[in-house]
Every structure is written in C-alpha cells, then in structure tokens.
C-alpha atoms as a PDB file:
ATOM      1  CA  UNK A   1      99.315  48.869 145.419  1.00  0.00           C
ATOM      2  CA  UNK A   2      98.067  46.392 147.391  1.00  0.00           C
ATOM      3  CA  UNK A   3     100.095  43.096 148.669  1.00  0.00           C
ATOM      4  CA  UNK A   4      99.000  39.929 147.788  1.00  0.00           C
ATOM      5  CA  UNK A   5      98.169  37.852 150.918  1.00  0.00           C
ATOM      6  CA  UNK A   6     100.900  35.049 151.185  1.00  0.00           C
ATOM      7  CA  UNK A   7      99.681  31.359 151.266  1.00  0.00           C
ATOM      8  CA  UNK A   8     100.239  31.322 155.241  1.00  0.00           C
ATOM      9  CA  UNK A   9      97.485  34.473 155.559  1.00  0.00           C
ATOM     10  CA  UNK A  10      95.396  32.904 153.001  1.00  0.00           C
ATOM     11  CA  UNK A  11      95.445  29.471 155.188  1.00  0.00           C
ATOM     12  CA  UNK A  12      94.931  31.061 158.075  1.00  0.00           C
ATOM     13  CA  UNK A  13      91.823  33.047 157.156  1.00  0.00           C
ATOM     14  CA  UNK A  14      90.375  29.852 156.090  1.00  0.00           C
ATOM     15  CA  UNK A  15      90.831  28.408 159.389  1.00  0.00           C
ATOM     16  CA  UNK A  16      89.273  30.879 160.974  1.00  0.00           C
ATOM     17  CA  UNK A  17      86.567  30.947 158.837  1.00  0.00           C
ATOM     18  CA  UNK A  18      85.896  27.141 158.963  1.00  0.00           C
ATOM     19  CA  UNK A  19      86.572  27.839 163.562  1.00  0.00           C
ATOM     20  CA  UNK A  20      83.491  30.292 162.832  1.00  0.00           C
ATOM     21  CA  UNK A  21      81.216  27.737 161.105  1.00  0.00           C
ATOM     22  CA  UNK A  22      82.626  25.180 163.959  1.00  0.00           C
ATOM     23  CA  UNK A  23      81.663  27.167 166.831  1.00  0.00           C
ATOM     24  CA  UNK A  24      78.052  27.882 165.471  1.00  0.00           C
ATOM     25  CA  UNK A  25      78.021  23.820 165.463  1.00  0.00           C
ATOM     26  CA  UNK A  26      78.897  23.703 168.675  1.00  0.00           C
ATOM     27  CA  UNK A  27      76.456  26.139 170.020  1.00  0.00           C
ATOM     28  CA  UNK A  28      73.869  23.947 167.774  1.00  0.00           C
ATOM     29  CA  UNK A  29      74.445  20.896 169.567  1.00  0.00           C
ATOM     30  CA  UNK A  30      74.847  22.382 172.737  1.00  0.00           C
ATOM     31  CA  UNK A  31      70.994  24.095 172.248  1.00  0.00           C
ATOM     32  CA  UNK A  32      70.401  20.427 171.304  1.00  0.00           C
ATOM     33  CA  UNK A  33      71.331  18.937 174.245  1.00  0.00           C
ATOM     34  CA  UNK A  34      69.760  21.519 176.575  1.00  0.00           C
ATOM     35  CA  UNK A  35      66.319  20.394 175.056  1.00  0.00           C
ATOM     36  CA  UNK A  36      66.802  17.049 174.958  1.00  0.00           C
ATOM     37  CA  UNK A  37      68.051  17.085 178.930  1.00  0.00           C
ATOM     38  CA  UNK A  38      64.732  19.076 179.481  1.00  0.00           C
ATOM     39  CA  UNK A  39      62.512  16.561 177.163  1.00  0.00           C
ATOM     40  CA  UNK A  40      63.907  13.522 179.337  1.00  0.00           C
ATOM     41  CA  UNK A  41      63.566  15.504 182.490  1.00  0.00           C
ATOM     42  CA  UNK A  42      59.949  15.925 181.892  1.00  0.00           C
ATOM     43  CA  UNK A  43      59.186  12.706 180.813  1.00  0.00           C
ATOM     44  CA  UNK A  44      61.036  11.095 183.761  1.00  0.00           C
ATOM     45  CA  UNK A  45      58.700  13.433 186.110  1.00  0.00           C
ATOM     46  CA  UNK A  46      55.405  12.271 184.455  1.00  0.00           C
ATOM     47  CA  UNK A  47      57.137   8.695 184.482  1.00  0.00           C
ATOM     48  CA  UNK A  48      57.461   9.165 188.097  1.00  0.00           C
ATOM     49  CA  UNK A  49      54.178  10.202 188.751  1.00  0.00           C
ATOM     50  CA  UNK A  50      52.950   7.626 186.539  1.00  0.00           C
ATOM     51  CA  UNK A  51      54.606   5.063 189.103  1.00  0.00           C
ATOM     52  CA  UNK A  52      53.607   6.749 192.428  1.00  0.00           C
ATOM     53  CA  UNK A  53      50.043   6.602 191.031  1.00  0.00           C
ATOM     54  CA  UNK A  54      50.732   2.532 190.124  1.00  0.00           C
ATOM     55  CA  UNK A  55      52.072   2.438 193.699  1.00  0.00           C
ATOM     56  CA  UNK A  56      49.247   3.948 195.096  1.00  0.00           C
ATOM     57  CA  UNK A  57      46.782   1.769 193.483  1.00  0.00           C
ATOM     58  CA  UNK A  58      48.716  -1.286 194.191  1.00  0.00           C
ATOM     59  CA  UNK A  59      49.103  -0.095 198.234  1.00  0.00           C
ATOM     60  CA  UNK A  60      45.363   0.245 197.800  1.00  0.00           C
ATOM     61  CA  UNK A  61      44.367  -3.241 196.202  1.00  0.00           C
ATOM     62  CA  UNK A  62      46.686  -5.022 198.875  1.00  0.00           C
ATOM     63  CA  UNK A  63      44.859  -3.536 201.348  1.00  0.00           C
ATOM     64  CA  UNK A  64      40.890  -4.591 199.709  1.00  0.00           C
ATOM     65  CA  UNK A  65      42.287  -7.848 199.331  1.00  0.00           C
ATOM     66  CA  UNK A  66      43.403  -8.320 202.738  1.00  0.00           C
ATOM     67  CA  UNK A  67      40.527  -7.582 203.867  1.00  0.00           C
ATOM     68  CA  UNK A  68      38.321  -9.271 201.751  1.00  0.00           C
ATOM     69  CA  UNK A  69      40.385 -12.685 202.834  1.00  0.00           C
ATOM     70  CA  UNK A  70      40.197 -11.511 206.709  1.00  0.00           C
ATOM     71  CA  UNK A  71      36.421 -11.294 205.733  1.00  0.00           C
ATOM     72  CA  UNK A  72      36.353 -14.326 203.577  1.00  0.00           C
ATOM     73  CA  UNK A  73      38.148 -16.335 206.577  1.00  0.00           C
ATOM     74  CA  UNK A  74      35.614 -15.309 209.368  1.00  0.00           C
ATOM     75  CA  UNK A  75      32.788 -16.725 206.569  1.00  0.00           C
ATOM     76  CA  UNK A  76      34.705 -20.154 206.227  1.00  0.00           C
ATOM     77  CA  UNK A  77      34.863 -19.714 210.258  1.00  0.00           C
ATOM     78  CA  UNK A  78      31.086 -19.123 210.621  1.00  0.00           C
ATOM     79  CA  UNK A  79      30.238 -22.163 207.694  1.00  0.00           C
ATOM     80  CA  UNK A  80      32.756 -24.389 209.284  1.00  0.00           C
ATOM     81  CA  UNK A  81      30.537 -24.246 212.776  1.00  0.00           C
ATOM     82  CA  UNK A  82      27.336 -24.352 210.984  1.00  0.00           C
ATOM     83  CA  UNK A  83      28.395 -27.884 209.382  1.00  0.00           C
ATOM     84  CA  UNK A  84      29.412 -28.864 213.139  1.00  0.00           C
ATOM     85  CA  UNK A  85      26.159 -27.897 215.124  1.00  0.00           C
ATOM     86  CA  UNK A  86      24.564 -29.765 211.526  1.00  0.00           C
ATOM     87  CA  UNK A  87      26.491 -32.893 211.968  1.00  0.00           C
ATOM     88  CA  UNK A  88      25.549 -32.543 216.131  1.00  0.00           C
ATOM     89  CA  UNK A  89      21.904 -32.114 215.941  1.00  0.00           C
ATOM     90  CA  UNK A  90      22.025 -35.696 213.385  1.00  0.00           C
ATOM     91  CA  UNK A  91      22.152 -37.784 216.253  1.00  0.00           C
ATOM     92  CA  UNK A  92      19.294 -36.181 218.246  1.00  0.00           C
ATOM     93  CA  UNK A  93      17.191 -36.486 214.862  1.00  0.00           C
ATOM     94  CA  UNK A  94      18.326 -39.806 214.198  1.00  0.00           C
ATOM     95  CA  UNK A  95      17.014 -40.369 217.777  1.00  0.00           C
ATOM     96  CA  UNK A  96      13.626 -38.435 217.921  1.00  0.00           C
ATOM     97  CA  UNK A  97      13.017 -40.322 213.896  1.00  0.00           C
ATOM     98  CA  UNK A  98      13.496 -43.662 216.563  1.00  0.00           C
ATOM     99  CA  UNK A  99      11.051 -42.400 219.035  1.00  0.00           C
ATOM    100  CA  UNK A 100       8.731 -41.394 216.839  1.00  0.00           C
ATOM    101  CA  UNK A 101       8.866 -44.888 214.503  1.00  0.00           C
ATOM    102  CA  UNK A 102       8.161 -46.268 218.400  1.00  0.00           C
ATOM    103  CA  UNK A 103       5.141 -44.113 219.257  1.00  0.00           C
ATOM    104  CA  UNK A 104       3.342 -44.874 215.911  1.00  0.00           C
ATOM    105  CA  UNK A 105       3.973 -48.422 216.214  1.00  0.00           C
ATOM    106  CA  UNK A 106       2.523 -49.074 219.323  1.00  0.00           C
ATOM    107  CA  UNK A 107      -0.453 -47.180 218.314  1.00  0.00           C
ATOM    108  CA  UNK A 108      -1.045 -48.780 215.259  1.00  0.00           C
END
C-alpha cells in the first residue's frame, strides 16, 4: 500500500509547483525587457540621427545666412556711397542749373 503524503510533502509540492510557474514569469519579463532595451536602443539611434541631420542643417543655414548678411552689408556699403557721390554731384548741378539760367538770360 501506498503512504499518504503528509501535509508538509503536500505543501511542499505546491511550492514547487507555484516556484515553476514563478520562474517561467521571470523568464517572461526578462524576454520583455530584452525587447524593450532593444526597441529604445533603436529608437534612440534613429533619434540620434534624426538630430545630427537637424544639426547639420542648422550648421548649414548659419552658414547661408552669414553670408547672405556679409553680402547684404557690402550692398548697404555700395548704396551708402552711391547716395554720397548723389548728394556731391547736387552742388555742381545746382551750379551748372545757375550758369545755364545766366547764359539764356543774357541771350534773351
């Protein structure tokens, strides 16, 4: 005849039944994690990337506009001594409008 298992043996069974369906958990989670860590690492490399290629572009603007406003400041330059030989070349017109108001009044 067979013994009956005491209560001890019966209790301890369980526990390592329920140690069983623990472990399996574990290794669950643990798979789990592993794909998560590799999800964020991948999206943290193309979020990287992402932000080289924004720092690239920026580098790249900064460096069109400073040239554009290097360019734009050698056109106010140029404009700027336009308006001067302009306002210079006023009084020699204001002074050949006088000779000329002169020559047609004495032959009139």
């Amino acid at each position: 005849m067979k013994e009956m298992p005491s209560l001890t043996t019966k209790i301890l069974i369980e526990i390592r039944e329920e140690m069983k369906g623990v472990r399996e958990e574990i290794t669950c989670v643990r798979q789990e994690v592993h794909a998560t860590r590799r999800e964020l690492s991948e999206r943290i490399d193309a979020t990287n990337e992402r932000l080289d290629l924004v720092a690239r572009r920026q580098t790249e603007s900064e460096v069109r506009l400073s040239t554009e406003i290097v360019a734009l400041g050698g056109a106010v330059e140029r404009l700027t001594q336009a308006y001067r030989a302009d306002r210079a070349l006023e009084g020699d017109v204001a002074d050949l409008k006088q000779r000329v108001s002169k020559l047609e009044r004495h032959q009139a």
